[in-house]
Protein backbone atom coordinates (compact mmCIF):
# COMPACT_ATOMS: atom_id res chain seq x y z
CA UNK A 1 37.50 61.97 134.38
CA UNK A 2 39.38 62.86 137.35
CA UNK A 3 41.13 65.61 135.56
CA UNK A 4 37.60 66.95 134.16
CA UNK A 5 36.00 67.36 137.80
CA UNK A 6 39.07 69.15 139.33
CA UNK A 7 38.76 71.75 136.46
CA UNK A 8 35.58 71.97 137.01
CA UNK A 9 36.00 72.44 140.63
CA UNK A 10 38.31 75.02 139.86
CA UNK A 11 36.31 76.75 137.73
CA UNK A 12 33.36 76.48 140.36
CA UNK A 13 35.74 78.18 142.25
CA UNK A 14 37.06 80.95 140.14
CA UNK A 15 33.18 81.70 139.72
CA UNK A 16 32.39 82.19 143.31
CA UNK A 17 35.49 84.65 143.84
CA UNK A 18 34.84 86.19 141.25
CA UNK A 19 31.25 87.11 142.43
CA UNK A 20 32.32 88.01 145.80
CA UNK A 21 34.81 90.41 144.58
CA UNK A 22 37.44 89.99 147.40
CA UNK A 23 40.89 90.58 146.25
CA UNK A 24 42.19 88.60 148.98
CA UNK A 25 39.78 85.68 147.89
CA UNK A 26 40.72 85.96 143.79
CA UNK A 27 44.67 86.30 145.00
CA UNK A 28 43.84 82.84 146.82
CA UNK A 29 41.70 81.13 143.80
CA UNK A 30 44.01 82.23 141.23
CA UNK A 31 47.15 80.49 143.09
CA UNK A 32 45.60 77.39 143.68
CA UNK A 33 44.08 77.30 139.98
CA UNK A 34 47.24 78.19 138.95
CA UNK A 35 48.51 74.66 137.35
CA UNK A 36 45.18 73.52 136.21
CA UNK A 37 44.74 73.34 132.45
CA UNK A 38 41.47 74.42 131.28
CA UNK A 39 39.40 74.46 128.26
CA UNK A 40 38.42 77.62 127.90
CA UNK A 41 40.60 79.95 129.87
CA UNK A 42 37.17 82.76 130.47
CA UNK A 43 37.17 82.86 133.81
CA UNK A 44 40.97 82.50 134.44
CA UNK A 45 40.96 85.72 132.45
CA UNK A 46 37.97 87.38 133.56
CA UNK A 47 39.52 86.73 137.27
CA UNK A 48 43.09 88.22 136.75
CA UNK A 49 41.31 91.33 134.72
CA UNK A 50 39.14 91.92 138.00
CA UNK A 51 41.92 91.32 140.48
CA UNK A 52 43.94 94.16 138.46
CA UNK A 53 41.09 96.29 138.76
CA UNK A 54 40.08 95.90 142.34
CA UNK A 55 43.68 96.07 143.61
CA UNK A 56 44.21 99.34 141.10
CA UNK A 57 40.94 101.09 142.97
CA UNK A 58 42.05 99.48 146.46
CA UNK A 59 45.34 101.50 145.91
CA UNK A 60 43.63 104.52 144.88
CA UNK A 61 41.88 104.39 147.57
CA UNK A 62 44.03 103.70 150.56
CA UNK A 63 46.19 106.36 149.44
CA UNK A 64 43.37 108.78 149.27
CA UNK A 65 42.33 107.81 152.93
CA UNK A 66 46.07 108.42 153.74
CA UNK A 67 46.12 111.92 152.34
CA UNK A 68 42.82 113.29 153.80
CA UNK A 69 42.34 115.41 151.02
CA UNK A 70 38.59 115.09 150.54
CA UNK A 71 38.56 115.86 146.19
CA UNK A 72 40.79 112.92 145.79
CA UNK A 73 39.50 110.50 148.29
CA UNK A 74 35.98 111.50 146.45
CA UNK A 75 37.27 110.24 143.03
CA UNK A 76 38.77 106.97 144.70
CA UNK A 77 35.27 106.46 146.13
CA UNK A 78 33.82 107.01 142.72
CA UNK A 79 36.27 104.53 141.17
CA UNK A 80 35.73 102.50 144.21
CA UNK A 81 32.13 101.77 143.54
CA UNK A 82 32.38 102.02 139.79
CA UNK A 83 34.14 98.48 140.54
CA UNK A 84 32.24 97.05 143.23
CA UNK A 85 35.16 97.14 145.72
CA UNK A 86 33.10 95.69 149.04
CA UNK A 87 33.34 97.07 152.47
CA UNK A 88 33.83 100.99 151.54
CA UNK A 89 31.39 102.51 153.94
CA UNK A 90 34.38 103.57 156.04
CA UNK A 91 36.20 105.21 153.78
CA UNK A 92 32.61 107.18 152.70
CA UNK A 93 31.89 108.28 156.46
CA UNK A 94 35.90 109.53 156.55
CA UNK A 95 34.55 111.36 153.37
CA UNK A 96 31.70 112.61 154.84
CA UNK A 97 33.41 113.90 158.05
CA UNK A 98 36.20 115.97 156.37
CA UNK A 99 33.59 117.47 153.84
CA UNK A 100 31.79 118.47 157.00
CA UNK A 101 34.72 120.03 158.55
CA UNK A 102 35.51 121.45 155.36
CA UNK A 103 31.76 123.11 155.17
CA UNK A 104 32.48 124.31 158.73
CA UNK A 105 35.68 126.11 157.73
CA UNK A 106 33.86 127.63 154.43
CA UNK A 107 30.80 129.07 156.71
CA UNK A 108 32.42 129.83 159.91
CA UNK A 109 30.87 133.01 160.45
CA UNK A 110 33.81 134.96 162.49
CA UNK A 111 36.92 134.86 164.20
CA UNK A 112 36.34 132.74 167.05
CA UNK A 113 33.90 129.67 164.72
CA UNK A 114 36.78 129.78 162.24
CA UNK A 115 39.35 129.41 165.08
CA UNK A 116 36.96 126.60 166.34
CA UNK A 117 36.73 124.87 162.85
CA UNK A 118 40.58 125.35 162.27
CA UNK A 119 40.87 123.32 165.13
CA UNK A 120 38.45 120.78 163.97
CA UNK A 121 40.43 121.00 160.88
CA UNK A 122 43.93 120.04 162.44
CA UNK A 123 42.11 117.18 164.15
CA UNK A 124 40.54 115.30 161.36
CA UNK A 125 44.14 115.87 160.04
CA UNK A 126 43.24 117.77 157.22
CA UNK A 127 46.30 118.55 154.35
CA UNK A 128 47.83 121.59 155.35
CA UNK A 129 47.36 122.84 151.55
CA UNK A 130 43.61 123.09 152.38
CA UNK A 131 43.57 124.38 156.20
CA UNK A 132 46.12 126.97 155.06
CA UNK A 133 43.43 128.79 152.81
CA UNK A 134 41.62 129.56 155.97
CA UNK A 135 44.73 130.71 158.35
């Protein structure tokens, strides 16, 4: 009976990370689930599977904050809410700030705005690939 409860507790458990979709929280479950035999291994499985994919798009997307490169950090955003990753709304206002230094490069109309938005460029740290279209 014993047994029974703590796999159910477990499984209570497993349920509740898996609904808050922190990877830090399913890493946590998972190890201390880890030696607990179940019945029916669903949400053992259904936890690892989500882990794998919220790590994958937490990757994507820390390396796409890294690069500045607003295309790329676009997708990881995409794939970032396409798997309910929690607490992006940084990353979307970095997003939002290079595209709008980008914009201001695009419509800089003359020599002194596009100096002015080359600048602005070099400060949001823009990759050189990008600013050097507009040198």
């Amino acid at each position: 009976v014993a047994r029974q409860q703590g796999a159910d507790q477990a499984q209570s458990a497993l349920i509740r990370a898996i609904e808050a979709r922190r990877i830090e929280l399913l890493v946590q479950t998972l190890d201390e689930v880890r030696d607990i035999e179940f019945s029916d291994s669903r949400y053992v499985d259904e936890a690892t599977a989500l882990l794998e994919e919220l790590q994958a798009a937490d990757t994507a997307l820390r390396e796409a904050v890294e690069a500045r490169d607003p295309g790329p950090l676009q997708e990881a955003l995409r794939l970032s809410e396409e798997v309910k990753l929690p607490d992006i709304s940084a990353e979307a206002d970095l997003l939002r700030m290079l595209e709008g230094v980008l914009l201001g490069l695009r419509e800089a109309p003359g020599i002194d705005p596009l100096v002015r938005a080359l600048k602005a460029g070099y400060d949001a740290r823009l990759p050189k690939h990008i600013l050097s279209d507009f040198e």
